[in-house]
C-alpha atoms as a PDB file:
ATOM      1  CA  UNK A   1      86.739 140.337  80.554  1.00  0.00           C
ATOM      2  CA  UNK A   2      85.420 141.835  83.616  1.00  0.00           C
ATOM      3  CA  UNK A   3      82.481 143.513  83.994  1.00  0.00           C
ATOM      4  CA  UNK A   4      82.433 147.357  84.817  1.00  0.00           C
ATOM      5  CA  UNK A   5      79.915 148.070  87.747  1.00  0.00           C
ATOM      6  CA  UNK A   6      77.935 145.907  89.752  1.00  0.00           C
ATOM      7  CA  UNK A   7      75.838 143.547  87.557  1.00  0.00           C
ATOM      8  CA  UNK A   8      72.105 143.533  87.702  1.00  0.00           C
ATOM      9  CA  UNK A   9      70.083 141.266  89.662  1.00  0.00           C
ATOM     10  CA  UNK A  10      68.956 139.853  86.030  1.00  0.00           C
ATOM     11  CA  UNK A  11      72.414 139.492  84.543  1.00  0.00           C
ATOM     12  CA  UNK A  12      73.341 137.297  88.173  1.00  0.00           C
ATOM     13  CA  UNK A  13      70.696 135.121  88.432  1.00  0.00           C
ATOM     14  CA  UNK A  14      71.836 134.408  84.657  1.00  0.00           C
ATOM     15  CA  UNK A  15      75.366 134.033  85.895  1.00  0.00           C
ATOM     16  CA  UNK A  16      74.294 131.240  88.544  1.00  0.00           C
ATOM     17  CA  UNK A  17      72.380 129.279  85.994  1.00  0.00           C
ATOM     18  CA  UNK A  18      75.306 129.759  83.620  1.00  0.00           C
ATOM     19  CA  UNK A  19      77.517 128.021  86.063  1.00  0.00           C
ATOM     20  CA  UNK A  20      75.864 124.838  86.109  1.00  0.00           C
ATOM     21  CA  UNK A  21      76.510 124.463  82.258  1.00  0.00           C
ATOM     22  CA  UNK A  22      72.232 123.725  81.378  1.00  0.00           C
ATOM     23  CA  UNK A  23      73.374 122.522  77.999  1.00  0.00           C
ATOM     24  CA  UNK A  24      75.471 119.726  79.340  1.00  0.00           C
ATOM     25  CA  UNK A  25      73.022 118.854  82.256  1.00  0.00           C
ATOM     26  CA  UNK A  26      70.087 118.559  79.310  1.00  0.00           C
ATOM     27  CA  UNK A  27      72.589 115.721  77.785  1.00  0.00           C
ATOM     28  CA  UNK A  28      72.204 114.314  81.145  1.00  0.00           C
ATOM     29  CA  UNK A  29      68.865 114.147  81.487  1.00  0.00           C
ATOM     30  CA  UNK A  30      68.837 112.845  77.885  1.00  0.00           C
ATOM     31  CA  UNK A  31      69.702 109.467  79.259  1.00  0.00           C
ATOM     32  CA  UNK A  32      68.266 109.589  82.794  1.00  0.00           C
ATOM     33  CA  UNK A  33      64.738 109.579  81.601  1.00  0.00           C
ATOM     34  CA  UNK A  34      64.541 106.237  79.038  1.00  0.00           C
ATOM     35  CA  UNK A  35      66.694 104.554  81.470  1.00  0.00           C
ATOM     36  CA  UNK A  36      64.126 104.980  83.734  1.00  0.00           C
ATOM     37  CA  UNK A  37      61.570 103.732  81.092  1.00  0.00           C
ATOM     38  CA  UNK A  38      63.856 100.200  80.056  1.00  0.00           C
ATOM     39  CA  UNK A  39      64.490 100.175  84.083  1.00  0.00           C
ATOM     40  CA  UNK A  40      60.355  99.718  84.697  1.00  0.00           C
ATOM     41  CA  UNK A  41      59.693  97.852  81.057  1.00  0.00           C
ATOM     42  CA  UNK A  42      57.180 100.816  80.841  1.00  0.00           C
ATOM     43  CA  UNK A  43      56.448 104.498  82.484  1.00  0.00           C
ATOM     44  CA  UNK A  44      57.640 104.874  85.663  1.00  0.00           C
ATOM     45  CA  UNK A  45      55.438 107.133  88.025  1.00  0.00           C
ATOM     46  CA  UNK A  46      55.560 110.955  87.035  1.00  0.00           C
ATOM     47  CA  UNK A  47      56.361 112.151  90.293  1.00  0.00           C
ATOM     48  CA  UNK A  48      59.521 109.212  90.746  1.00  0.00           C
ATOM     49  CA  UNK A  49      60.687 110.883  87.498  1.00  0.00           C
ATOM     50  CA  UNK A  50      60.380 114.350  88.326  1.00  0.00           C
ATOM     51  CA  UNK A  51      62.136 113.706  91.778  1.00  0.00           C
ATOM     52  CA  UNK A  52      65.250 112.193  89.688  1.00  0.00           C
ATOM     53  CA  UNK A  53      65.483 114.654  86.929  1.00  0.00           C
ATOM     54  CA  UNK A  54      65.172 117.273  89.939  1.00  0.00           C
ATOM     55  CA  UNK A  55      67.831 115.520  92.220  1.00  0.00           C
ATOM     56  CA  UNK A  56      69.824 114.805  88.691  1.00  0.00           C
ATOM     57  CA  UNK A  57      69.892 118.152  87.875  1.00  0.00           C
ATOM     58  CA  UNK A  58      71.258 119.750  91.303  1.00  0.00           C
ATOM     59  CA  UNK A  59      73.650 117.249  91.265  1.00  0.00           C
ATOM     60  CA  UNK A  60      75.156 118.011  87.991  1.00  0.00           C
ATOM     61  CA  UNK A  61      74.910 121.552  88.029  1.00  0.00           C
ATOM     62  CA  UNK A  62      77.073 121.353  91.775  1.00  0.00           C
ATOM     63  CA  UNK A  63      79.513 119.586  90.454  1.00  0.00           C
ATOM     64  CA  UNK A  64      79.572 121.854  86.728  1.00  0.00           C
ATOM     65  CA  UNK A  65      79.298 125.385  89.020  1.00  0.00           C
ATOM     66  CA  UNK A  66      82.406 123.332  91.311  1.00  0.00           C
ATOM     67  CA  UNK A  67      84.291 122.597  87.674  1.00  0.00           C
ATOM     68  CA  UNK A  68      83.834 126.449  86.921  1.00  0.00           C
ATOM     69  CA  UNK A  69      85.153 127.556  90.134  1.00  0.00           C
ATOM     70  CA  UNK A  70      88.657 125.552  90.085  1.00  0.00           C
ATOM     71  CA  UNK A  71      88.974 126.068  86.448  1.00  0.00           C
ATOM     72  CA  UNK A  72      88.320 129.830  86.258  1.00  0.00           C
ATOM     73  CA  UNK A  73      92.217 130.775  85.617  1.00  0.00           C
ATOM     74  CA  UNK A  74      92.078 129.051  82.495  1.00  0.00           C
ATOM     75  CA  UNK A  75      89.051 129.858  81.463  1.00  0.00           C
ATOM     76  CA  UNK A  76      89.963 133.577  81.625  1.00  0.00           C
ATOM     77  CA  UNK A  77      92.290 132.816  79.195  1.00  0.00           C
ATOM     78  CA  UNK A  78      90.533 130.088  76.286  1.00  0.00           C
ATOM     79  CA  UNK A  79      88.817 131.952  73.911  1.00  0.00           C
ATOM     80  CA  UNK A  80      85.682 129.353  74.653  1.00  0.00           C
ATOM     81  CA  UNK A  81      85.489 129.738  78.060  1.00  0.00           C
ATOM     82  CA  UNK A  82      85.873 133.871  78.356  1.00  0.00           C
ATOM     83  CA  UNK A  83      82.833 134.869  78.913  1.00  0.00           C
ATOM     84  CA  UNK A  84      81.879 132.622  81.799  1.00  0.00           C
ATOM     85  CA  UNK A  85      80.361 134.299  85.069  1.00  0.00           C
ATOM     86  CA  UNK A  86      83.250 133.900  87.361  1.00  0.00           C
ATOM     87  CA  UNK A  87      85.386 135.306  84.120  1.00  0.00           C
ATOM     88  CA  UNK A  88      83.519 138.631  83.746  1.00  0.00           C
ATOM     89  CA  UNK A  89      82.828 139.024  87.623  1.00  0.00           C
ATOM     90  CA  UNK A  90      78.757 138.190  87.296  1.00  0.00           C
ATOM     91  CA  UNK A  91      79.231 136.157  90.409  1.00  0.00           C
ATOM     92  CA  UNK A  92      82.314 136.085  92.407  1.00  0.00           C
ATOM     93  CA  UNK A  93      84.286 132.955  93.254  1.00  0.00           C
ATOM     94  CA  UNK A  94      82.795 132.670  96.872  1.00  0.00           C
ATOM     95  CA  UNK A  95      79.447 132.922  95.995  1.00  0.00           C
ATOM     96  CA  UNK A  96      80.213 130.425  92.968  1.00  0.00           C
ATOM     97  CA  UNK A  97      81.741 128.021  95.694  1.00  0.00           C
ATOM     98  CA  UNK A  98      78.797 128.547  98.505  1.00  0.00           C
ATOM     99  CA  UNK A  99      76.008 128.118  95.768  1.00  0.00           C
ATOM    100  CA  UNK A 100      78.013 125.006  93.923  1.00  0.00           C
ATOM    101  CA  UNK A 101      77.949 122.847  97.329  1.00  0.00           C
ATOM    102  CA  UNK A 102      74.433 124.063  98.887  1.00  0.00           C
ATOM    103  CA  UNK A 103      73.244 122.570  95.913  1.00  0.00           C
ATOM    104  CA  UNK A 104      75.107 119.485  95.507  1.00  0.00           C
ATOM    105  CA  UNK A 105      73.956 118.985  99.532  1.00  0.00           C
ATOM    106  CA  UNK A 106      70.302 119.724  98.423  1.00  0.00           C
ATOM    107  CA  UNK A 107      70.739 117.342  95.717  1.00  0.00           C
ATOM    108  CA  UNK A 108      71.935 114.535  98.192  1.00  0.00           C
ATOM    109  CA  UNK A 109      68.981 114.940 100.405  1.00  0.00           C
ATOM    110  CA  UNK A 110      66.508 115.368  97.659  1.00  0.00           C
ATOM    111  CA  UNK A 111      67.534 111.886  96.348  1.00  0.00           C
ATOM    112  CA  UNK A 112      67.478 110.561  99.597  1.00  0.00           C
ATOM    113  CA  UNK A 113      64.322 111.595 100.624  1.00  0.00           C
ATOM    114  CA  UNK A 114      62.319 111.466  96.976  1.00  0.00           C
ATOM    115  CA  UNK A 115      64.150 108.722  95.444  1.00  0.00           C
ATOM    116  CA  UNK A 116      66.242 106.664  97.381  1.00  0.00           C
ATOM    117  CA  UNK A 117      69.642 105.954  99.191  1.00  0.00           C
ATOM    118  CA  UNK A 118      71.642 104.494  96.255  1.00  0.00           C
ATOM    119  CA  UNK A 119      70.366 107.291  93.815  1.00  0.00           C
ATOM    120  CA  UNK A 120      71.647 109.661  96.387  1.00  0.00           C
ATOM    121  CA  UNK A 121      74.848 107.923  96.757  1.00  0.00           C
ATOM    122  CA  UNK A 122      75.895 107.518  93.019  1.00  0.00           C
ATOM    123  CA  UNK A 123      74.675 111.065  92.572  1.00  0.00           C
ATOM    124  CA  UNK A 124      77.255 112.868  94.775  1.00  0.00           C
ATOM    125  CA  UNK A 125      80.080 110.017  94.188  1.00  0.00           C
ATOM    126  CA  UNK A 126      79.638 111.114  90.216  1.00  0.00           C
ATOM    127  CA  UNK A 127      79.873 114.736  91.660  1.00  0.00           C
ATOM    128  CA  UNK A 128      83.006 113.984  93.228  1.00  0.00           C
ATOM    129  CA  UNK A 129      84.766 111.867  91.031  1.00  0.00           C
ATOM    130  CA  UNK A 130      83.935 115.108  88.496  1.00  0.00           C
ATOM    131  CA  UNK A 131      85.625 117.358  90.815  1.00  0.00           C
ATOM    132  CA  UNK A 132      88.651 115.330  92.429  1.00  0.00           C
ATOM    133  CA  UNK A 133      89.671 112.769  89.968  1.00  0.00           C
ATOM    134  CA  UNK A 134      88.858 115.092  86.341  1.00  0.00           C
ATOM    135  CA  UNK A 135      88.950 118.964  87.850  1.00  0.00           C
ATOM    136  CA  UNK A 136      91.761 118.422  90.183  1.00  0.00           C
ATOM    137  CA  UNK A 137      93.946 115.692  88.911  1.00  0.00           C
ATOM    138  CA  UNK A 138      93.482 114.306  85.606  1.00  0.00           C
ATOM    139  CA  UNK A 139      92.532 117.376  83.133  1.00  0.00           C
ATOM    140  CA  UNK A 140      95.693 119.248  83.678  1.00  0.00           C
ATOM    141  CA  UNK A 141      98.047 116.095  83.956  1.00  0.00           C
ATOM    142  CA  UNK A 142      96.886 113.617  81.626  1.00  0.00           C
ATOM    143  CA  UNK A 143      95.824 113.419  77.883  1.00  0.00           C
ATOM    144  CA  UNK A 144      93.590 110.748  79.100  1.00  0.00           C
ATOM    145  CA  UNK A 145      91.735 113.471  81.102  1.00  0.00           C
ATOM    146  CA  UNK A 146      88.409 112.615  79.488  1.00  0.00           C
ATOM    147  CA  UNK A 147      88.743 109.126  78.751  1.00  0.00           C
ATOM    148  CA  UNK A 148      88.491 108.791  82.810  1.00  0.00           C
ATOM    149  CA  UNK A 149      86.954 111.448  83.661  1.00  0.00           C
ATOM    150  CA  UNK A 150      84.075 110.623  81.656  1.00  0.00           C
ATOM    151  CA  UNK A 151      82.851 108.234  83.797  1.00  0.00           C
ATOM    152  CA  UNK A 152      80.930 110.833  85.488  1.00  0.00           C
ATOM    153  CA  UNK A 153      78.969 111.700  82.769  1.00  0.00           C
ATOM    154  CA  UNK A 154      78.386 107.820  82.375  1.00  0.00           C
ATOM    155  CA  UNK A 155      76.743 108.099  86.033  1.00  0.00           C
ATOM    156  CA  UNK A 156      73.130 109.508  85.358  1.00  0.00           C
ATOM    157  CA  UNK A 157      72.135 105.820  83.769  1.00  0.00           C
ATOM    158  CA  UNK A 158      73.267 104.779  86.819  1.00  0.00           C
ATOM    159  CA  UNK A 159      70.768 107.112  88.889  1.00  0.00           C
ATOM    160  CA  UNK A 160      68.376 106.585  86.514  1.00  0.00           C
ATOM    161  CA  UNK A 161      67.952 102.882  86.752  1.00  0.00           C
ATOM    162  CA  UNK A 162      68.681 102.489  90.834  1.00  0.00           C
ATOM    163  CA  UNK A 163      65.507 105.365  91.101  1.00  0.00           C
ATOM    164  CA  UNK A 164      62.900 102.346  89.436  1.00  0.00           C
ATOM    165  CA  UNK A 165      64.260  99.211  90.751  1.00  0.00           C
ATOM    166  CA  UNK A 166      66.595 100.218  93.876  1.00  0.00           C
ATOM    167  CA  UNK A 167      69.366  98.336  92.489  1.00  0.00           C
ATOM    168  CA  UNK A 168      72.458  97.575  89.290  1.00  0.00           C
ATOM    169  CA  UNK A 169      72.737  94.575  87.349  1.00  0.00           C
ATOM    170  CA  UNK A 170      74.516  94.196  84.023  1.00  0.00           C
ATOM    171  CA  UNK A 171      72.203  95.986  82.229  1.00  0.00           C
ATOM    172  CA  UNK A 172      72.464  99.587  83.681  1.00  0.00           C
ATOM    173  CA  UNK A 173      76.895  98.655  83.692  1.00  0.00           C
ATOM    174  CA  UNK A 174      76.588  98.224  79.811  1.00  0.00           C
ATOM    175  CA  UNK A 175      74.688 101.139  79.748  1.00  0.00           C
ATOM    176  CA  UNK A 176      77.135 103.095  81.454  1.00  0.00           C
ATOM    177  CA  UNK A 177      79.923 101.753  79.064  1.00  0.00           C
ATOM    178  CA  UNK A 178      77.789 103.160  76.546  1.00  0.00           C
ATOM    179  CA  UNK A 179      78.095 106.750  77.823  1.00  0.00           C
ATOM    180  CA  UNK A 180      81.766 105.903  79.090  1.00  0.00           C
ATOM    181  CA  UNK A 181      83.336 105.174  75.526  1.00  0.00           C
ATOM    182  CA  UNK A 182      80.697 107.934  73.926  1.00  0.00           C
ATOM    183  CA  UNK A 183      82.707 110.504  75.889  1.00  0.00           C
ATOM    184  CA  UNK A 184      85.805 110.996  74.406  1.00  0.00           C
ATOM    185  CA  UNK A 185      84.955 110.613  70.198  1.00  0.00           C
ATOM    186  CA  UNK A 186      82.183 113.493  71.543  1.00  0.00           C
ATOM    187  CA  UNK A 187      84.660 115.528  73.313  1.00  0.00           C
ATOM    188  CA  UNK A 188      87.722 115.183  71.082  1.00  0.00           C
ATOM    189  CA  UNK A 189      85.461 116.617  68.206  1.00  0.00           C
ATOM    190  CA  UNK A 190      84.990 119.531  69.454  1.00  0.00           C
ATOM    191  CA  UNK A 191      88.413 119.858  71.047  1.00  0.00           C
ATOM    192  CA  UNK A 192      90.056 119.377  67.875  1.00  0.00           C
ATOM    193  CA  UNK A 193      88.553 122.824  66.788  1.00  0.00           C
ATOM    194  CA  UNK A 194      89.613 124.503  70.387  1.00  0.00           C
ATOM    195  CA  UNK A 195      93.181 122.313  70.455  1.00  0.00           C
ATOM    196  CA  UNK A 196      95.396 125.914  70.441  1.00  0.00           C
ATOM    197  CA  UNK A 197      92.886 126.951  73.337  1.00  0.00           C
ATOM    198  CA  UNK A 198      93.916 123.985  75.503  1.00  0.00           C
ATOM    199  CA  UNK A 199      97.453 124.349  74.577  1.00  0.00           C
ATOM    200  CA  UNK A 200      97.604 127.947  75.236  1.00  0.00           C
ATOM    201  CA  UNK A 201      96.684 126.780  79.247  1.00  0.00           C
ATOM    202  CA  UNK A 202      98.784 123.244  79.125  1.00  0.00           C
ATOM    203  CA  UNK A 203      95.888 121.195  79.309  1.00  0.00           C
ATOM    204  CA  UNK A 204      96.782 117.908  77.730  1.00  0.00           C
ATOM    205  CA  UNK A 205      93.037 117.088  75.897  1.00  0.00           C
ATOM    206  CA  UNK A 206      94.351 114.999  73.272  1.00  0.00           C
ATOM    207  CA  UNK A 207      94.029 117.312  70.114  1.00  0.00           C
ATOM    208  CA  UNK A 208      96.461 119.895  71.464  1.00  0.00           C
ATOM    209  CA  UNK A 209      99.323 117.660  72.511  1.00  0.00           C
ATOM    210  CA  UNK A 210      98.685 114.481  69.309  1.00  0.00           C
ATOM    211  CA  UNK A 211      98.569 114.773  66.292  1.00  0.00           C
ATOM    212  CA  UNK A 212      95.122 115.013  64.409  1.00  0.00           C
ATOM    213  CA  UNK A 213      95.669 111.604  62.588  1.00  0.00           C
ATOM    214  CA  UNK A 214      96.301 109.719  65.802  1.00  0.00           C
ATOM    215  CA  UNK A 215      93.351 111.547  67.784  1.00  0.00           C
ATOM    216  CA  UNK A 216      91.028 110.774  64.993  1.00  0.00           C
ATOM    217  CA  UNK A 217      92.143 106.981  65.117  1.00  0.00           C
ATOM    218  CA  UNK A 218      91.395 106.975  68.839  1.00  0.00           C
ATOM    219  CA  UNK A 219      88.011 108.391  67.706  1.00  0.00           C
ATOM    220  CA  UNK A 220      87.411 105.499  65.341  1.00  0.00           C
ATOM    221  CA  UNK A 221      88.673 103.351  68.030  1.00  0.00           C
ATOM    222  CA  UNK A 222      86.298 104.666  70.765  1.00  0.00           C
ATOM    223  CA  UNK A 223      83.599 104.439  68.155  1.00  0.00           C
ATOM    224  CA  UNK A 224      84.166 100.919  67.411  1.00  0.00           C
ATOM    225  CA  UNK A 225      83.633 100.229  71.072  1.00  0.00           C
ATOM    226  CA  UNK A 226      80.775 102.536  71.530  1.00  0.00           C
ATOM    227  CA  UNK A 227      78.945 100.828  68.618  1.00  0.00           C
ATOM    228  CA  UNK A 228      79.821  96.948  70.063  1.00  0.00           C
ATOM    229  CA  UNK A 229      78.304  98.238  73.634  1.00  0.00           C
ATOM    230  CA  UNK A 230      75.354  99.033  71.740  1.00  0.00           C
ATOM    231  CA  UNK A 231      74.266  96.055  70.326  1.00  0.00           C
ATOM    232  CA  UNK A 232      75.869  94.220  73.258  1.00  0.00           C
ATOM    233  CA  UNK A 233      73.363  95.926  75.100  1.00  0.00           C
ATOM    234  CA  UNK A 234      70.437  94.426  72.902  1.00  0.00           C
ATOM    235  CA  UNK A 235      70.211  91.201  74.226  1.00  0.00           C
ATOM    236  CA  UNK A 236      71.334  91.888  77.904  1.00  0.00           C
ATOM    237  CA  UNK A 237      68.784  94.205  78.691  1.00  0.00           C
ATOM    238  CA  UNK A 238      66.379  92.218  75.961  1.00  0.00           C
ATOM    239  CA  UNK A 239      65.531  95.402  74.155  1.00  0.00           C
ATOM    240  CA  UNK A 240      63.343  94.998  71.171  1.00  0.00           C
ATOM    241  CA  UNK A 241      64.069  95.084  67.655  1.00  0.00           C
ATOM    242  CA  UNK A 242      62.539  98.844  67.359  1.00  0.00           C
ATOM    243  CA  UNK A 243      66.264  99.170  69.806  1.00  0.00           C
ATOM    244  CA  UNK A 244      68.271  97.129  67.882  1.00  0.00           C
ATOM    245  CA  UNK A 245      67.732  98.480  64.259  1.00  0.00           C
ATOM    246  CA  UNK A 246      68.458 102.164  65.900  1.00  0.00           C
ATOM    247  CA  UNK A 247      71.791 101.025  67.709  1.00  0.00           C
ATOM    248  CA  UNK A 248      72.784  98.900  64.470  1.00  0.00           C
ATOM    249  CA  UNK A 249      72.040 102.096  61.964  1.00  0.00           C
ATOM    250  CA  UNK A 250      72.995 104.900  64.081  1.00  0.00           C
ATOM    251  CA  UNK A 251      76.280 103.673  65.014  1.00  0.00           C
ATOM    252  CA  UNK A 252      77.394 102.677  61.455  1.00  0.00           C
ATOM    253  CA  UNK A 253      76.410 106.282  60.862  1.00  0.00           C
ATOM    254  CA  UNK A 254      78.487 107.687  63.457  1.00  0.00           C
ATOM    255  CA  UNK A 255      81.063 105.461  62.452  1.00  0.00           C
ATOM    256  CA  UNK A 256      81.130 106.842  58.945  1.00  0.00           C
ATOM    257  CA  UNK A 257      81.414 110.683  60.233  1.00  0.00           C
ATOM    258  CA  UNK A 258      84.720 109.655  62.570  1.00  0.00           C
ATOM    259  CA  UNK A 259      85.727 108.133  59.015  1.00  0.00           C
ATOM    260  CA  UNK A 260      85.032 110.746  57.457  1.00  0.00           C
ATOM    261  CA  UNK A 261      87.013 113.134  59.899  1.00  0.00           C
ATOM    262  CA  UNK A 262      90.625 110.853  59.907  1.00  0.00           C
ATOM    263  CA  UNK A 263      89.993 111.525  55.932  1.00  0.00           C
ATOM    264  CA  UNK A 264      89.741 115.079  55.706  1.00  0.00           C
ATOM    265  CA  UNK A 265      91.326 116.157  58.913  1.00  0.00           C
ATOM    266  CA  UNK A 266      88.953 119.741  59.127  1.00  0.00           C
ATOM    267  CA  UNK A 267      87.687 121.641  61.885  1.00  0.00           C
ATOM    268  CA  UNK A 268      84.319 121.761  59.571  1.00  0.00           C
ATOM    269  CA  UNK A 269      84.219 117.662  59.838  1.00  0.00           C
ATOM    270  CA  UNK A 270      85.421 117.488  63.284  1.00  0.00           C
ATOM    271  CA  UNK A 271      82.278 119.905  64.111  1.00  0.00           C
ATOM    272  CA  UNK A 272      80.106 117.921  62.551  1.00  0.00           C
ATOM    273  CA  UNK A 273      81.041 114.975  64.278  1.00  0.00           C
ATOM    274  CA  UNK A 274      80.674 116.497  67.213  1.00  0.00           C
ATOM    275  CA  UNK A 275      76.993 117.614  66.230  1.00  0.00           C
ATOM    276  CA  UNK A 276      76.284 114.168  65.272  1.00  0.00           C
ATOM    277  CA  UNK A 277      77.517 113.106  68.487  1.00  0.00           C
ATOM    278  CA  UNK A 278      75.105 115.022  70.496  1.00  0.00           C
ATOM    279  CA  UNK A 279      71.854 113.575  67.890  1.00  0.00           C
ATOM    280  CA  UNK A 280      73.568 110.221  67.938  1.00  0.00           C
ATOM    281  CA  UNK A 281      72.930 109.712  72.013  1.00  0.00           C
ATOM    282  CA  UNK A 282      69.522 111.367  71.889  1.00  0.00           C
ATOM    283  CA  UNK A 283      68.290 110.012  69.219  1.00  0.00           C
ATOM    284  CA  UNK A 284      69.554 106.220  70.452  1.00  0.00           C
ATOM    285  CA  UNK A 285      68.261 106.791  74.006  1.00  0.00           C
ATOM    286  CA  UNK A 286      65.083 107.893  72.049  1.00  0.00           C
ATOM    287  CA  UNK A 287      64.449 104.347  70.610  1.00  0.00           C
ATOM    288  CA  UNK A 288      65.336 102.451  73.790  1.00  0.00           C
ATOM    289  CA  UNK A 289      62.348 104.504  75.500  1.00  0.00           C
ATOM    290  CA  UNK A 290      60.533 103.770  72.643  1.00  0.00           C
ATOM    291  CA  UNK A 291      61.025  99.983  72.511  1.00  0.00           C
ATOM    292  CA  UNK A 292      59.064  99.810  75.594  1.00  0.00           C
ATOM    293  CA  UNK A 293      56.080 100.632  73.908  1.00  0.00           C
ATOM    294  CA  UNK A 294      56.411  98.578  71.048  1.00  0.00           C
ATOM    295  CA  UNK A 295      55.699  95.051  70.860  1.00  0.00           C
ATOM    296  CA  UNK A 296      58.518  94.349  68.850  1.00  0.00           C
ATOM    297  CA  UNK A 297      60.597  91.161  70.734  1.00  0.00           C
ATOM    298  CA  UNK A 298      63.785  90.545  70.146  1.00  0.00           C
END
């Protein structure tokens, strides 16, 4: 619904932090920071981990604001999405496009000059994978639209660990798996509630064109996976056992909510799923920064 008048200076600056969806970039930032912490075996310097989270943040809230500005036809119509500033006229698609990419340029250089080149790089290539391969391509064609395009949300682990060391090895690619088959048992949750929004603007997100007892065995599926990564990642990145008794438990419980969602089929146990999803990743990237500090060996 748009907005009658010209909104206040208040109500725009709102509208502009709106658009880089803050909830989802906390998530981020979530698993940028004890990356960071199993990258160094310890705490990184403050100021190398402000300079991420900083760069981290501008990059993801480009490519989110970006996200908002190709998909604000549809979100004028899902009943999740109406109130969004480009929806209700706070800020108006050119400013929306401007700010989106001075950012996402500011982010660039930020890495680059506060972090380094390869934090830079994998910053803006998750930007654009967001935008060209989910945005443009993949979320209005495919019912796999998040099970791609959630590689990159994957990407901050990525940043994370190339900001300590200046490099990947296997351990930062498992940990990426991690957040790459977390995706879509997170994300299918909540669709499952919003499926008649996404089939109301013929996007294919899996709940609106499946049924709800094949998307919930995809979730158990992905969840399977997810948990295996977990404790795959134990020994590669020889975590501690303060690690591995968190990945072991939390798993099996987030196992037991997709169970208990194929069971009952409700929006009520799809939500909580989808809550539990959002603990689960915290809570497990929680420990892994922890089991640097405990002298608990595997």
């Amino acid at each position: 619904m748009l907005t009658t008048g010209s909104p206040t200076l208040r109500a725009q600056i709102a509208g502009y932090v709106a658009l880089t969806k803050p909830r989802i970039i906390e998530l981020l930032l979530v698993t940028t920071v004890p990356t960071m912490i199993v990258a160094e075996r310890g705490l990184p310097s403050i100021w190398l981990m402000v300079a991420t989270v900083v760069g981290g943040t501008l990059a993801a809230g480009g490519a989110n604001a970006i996200n908002m500005y190709v998909d604000r036809d549809i979100d004028a119509v899902m009943e999740r999405t109406k109130n969004r500033p480009l929806v209700t006229g706070v800020v108006t698609p050119r400013n929306a496009l401007i700010f989106a990419v001075t950012i996402e340029v500011l982010a660039f250089a930020w890495l680059w000059a506060f972090v380094n080149l390869l934090s830079a790089v994998l910053a803006v290539a998750a930007c654009l994978f967001y935008v060209f391969v989910y945005t443009l391509w993949l979320k209005r064609t495919s019912e796999r639209n998040i099970v791609i395009g959630g590689a990159a949300g994957a990407a901050p682990v990525l940043i994370g660990w190339s900001a300590v060391t200046g490099t990947l090895d296997w351990a930062p690619v498992v940990l990426f798996a991690v957040i790459f088959y977390w995706t879509p048992p997170h994300f299918w949750a909540l669709a499952v509630k919003y499926k008649d929004d996404y089939a109301a603007v013929d996007v294919p997100m899996l709940p609106s064109v499946a049924s709800l007892k094949t998307t919930t065995t995809r979730i158990i599926g992905y969840t399977l996976l997810l948990w295996a990564l977990t404790i795959v990642f134990w020994p590669v990145a020889e975590m501690g056992w303060v690690y591995g008794a968190a990945a072991v438990v939390l798993g099996g419980l987030f196992l037991w909510f997709a169970v208990a969602l194929h069971r009952s089929g409700t929006t009520r146990a799809a939500m909580r799923l989808f809550g539990w999803s959002i603990t689960y990743v915290t809570l497990l990237f929680g420990a892994m920064a922890l089991d640097q500090f405990v002298e608990v060996p595997l």
